[in-house]
N, C-alpha and C. Protein backbone atom coordinates (compact mmCIF):
# COMPACT_ATOMS: atom_id res chain seq x y z
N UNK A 1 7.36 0.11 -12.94
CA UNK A 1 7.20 1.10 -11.91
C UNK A 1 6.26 0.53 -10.85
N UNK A 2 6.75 0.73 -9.58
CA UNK A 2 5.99 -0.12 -8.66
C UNK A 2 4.72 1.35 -8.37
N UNK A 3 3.76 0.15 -7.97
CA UNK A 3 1.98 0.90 -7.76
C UNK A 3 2.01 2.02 -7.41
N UNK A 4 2.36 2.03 -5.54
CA UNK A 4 2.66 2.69 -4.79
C UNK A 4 3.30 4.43 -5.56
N UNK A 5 4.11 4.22 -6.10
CA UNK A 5 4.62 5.48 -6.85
C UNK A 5 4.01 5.98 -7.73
N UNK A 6 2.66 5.14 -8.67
CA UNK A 6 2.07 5.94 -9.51
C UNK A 6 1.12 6.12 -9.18
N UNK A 7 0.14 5.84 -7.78
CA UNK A 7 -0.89 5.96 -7.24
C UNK A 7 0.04 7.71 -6.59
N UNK A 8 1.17 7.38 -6.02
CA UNK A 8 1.77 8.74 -5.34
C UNK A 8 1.68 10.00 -6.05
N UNK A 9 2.34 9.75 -7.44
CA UNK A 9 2.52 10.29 -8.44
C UNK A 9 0.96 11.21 -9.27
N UNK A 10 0.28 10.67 -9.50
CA UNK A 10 -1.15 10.60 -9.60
C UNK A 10 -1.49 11.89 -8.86
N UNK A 11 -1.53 11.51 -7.51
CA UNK A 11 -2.12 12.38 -6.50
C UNK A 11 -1.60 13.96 -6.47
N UNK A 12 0.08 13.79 -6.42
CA UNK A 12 0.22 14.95 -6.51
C UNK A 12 0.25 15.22 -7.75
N UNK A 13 0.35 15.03 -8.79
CA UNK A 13 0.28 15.59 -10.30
C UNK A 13 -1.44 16.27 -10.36
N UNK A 14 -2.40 15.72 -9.67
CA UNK A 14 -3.59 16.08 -9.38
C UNK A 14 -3.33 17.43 -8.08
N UNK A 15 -3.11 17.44 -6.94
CA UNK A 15 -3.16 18.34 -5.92
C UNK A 15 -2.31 19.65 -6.85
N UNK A 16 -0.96 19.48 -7.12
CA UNK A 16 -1.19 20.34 -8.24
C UNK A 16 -1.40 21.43 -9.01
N UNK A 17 -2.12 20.51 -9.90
CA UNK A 17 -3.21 21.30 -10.85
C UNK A 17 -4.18 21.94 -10.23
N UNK A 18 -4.73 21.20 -9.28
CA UNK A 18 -5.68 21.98 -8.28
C UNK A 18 -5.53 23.07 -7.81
N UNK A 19 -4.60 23.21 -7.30
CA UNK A 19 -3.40 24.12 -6.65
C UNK A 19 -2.93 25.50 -7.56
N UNK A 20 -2.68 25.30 -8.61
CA UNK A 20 -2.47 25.96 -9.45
C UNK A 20 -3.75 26.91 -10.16
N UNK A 21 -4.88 25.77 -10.37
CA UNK A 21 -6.02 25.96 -10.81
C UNK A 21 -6.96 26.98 -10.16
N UNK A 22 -6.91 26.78 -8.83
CA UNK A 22 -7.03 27.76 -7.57
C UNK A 22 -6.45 29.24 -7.82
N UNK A 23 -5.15 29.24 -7.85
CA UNK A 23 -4.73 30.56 -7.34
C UNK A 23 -4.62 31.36 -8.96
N UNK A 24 -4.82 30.89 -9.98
CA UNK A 24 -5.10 31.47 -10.98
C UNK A 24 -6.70 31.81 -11.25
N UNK A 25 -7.58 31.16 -10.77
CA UNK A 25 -9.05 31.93 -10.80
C UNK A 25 -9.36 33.15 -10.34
N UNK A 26 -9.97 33.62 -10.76
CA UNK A 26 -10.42 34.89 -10.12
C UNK A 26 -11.39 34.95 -9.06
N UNK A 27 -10.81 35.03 -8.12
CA UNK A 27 -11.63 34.53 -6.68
C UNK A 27 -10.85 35.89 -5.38
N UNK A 28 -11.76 35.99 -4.53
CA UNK A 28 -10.84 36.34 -3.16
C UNK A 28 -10.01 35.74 -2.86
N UNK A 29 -8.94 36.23 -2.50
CA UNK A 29 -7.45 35.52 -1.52
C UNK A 29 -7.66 35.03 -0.81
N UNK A 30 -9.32 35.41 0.00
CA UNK A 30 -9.65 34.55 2.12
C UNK A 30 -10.16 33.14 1.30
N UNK A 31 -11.32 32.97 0.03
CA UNK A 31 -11.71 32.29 -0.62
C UNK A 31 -11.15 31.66 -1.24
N UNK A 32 -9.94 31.68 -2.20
CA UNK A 32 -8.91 31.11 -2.72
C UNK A 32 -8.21 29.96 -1.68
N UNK A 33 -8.06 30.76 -0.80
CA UNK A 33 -7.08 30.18 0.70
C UNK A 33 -8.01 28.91 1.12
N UNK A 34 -9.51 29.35 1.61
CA UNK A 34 -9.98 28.19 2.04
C UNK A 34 -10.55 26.91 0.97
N UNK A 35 -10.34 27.03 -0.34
CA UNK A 35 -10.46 26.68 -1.25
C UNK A 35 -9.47 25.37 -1.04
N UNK A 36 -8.11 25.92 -0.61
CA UNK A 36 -6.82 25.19 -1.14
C UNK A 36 -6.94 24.45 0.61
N UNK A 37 -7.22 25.00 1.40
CA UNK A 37 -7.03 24.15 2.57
C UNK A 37 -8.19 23.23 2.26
N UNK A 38 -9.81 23.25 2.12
CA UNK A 38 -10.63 22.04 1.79
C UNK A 38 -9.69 21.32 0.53
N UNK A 39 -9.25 21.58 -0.29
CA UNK A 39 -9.34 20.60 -1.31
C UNK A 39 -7.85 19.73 -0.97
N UNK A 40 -7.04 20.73 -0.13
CA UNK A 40 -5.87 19.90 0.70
C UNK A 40 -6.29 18.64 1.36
N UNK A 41 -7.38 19.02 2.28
CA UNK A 41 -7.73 18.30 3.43
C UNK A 41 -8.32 17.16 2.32
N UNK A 42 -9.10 17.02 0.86
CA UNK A 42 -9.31 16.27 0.82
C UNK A 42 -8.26 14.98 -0.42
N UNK A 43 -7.49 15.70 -0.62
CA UNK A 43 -6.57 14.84 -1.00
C UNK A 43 -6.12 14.22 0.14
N UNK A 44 -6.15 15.39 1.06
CA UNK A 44 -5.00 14.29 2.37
C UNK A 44 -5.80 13.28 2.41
N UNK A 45 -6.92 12.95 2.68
CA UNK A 45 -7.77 11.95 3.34
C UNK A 45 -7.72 11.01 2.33
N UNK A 46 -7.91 11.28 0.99
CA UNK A 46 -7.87 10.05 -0.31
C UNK A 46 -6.92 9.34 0.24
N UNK A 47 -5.53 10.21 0.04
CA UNK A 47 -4.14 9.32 -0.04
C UNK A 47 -4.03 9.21 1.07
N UNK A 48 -4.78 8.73 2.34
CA UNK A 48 -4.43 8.33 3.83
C UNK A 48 -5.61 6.92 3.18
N UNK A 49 -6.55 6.55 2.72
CA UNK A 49 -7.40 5.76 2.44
C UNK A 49 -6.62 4.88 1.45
N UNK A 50 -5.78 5.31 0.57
CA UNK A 50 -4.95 4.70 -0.33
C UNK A 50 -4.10 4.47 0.07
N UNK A 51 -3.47 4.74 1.20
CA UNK A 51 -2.38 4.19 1.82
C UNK A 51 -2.43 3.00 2.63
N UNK A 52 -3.97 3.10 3.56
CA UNK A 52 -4.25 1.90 4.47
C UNK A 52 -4.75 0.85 3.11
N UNK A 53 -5.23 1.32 1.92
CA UNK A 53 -5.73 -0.24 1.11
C UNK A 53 -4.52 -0.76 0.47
N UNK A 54 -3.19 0.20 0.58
CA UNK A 54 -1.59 -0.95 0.28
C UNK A 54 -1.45 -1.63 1.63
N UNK A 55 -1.57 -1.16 2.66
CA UNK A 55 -1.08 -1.72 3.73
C UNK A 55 -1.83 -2.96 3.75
N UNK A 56 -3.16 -2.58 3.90
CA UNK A 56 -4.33 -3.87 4.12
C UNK A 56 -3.44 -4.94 3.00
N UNK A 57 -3.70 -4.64 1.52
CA UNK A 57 -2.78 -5.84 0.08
C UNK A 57 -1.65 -5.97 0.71
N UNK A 58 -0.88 -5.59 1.46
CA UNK A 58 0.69 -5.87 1.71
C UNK A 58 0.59 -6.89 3.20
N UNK A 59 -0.33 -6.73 4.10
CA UNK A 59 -0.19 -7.31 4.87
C UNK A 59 -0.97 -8.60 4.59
N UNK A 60 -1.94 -8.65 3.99
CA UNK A 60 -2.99 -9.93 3.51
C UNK A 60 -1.79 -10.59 2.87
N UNK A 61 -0.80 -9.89 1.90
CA UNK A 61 0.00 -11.10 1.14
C UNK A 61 1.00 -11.33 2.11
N UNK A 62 1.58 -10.44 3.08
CA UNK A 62 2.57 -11.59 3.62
C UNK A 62 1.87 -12.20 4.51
N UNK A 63 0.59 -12.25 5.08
CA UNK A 63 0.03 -13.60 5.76
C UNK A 63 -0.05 -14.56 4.79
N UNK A 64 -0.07 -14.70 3.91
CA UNK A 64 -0.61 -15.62 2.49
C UNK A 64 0.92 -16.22 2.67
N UNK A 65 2.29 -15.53 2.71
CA UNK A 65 3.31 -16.10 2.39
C UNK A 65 3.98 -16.55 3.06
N UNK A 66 3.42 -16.22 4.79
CA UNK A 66 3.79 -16.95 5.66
C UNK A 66 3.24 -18.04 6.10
N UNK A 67 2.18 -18.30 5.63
CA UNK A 67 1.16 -19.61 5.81
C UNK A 67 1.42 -20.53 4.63
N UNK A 68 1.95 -20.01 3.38
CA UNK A 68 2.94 -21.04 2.50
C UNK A 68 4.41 -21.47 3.19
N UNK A 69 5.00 -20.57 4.05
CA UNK A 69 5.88 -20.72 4.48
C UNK A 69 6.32 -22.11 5.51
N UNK A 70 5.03 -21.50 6.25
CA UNK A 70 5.20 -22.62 7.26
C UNK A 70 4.16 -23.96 6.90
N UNK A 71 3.50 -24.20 5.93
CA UNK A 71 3.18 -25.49 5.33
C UNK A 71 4.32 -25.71 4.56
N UNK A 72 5.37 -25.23 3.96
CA UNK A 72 6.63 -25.80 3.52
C UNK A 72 7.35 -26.55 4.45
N UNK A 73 7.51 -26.06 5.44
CA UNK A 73 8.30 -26.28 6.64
C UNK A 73 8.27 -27.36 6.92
N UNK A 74 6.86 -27.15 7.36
CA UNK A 74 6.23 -28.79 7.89
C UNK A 74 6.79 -30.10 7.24
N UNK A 75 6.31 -29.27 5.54
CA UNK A 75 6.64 -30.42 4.57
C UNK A 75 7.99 -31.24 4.63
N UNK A 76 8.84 -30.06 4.92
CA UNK A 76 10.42 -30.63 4.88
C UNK A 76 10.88 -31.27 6.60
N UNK A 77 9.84 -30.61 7.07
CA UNK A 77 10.53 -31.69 8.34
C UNK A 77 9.50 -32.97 8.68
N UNK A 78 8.36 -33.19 8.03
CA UNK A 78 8.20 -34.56 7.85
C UNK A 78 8.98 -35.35 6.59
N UNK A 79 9.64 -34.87 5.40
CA UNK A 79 10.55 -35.93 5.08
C UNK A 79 12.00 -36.06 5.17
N UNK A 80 12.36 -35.01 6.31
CA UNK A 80 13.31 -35.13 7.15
C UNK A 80 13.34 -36.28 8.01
N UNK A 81 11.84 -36.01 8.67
CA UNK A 81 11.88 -37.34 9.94
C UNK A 81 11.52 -38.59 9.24
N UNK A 82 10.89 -38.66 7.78
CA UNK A 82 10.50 -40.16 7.10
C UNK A 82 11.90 -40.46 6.90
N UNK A 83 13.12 -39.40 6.40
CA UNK A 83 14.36 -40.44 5.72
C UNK A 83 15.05 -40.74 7.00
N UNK A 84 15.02 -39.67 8.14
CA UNK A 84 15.59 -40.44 9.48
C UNK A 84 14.97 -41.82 10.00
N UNK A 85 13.88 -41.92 9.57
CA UNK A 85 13.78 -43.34 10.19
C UNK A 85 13.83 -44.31 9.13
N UNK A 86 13.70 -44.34 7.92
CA UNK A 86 14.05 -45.36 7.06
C UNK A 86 15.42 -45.39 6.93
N UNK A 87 16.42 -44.65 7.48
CA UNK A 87 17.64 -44.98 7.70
C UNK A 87 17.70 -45.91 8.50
N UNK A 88 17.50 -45.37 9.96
CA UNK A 88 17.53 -45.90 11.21
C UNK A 88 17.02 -47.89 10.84
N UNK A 89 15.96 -47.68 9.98
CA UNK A 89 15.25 -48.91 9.89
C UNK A 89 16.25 -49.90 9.00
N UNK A 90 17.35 -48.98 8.41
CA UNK A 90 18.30 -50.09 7.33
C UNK A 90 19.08 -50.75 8.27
């Protein structure tokens, strides 16, 4: 199971319970209400923080795999140009 989905998964299996946990207490409805909008607002913000630290890992590795990429490159077109000229040289 890729990260992303059980970090997803997680969150709302948590918001939730919260959620649930809320409107079954014995509380005011105005209190209940602003209860569920703070504890909204702060899941939102987790999983907006957990979202930019995949992006940040996702973009760090494809710089990583494009900088293997293009030192491959290189590699193959200098022994591209070594067997073109040890041809040339037969």
């Amino acid at each position: 199971m890729k990260p992303v989905k059980v970090v997803l998964g997680v969150l709302a299996g948590a918001a939730a319970g919260a959620i649930v946990g809320m409107l079954i207490a014995p509380r005011k409805g105005s209190a209940t209400r602003m209860r569920i909008a703070r504890t909204g607002a702060e899941y939102a913000e987790e999983a907006k923080d957990k979202f930019n630290e995949y992006v940040d890992a996702v973009t760090e590795e494809y710089d990583t795999v494009k900088e293997s990429a293009k030192t491959l490159v290189g590699r193959g077109k200098e022994k591209v140009a070594s067997a073109a000229a040890a041809r040339r040289a037969k």
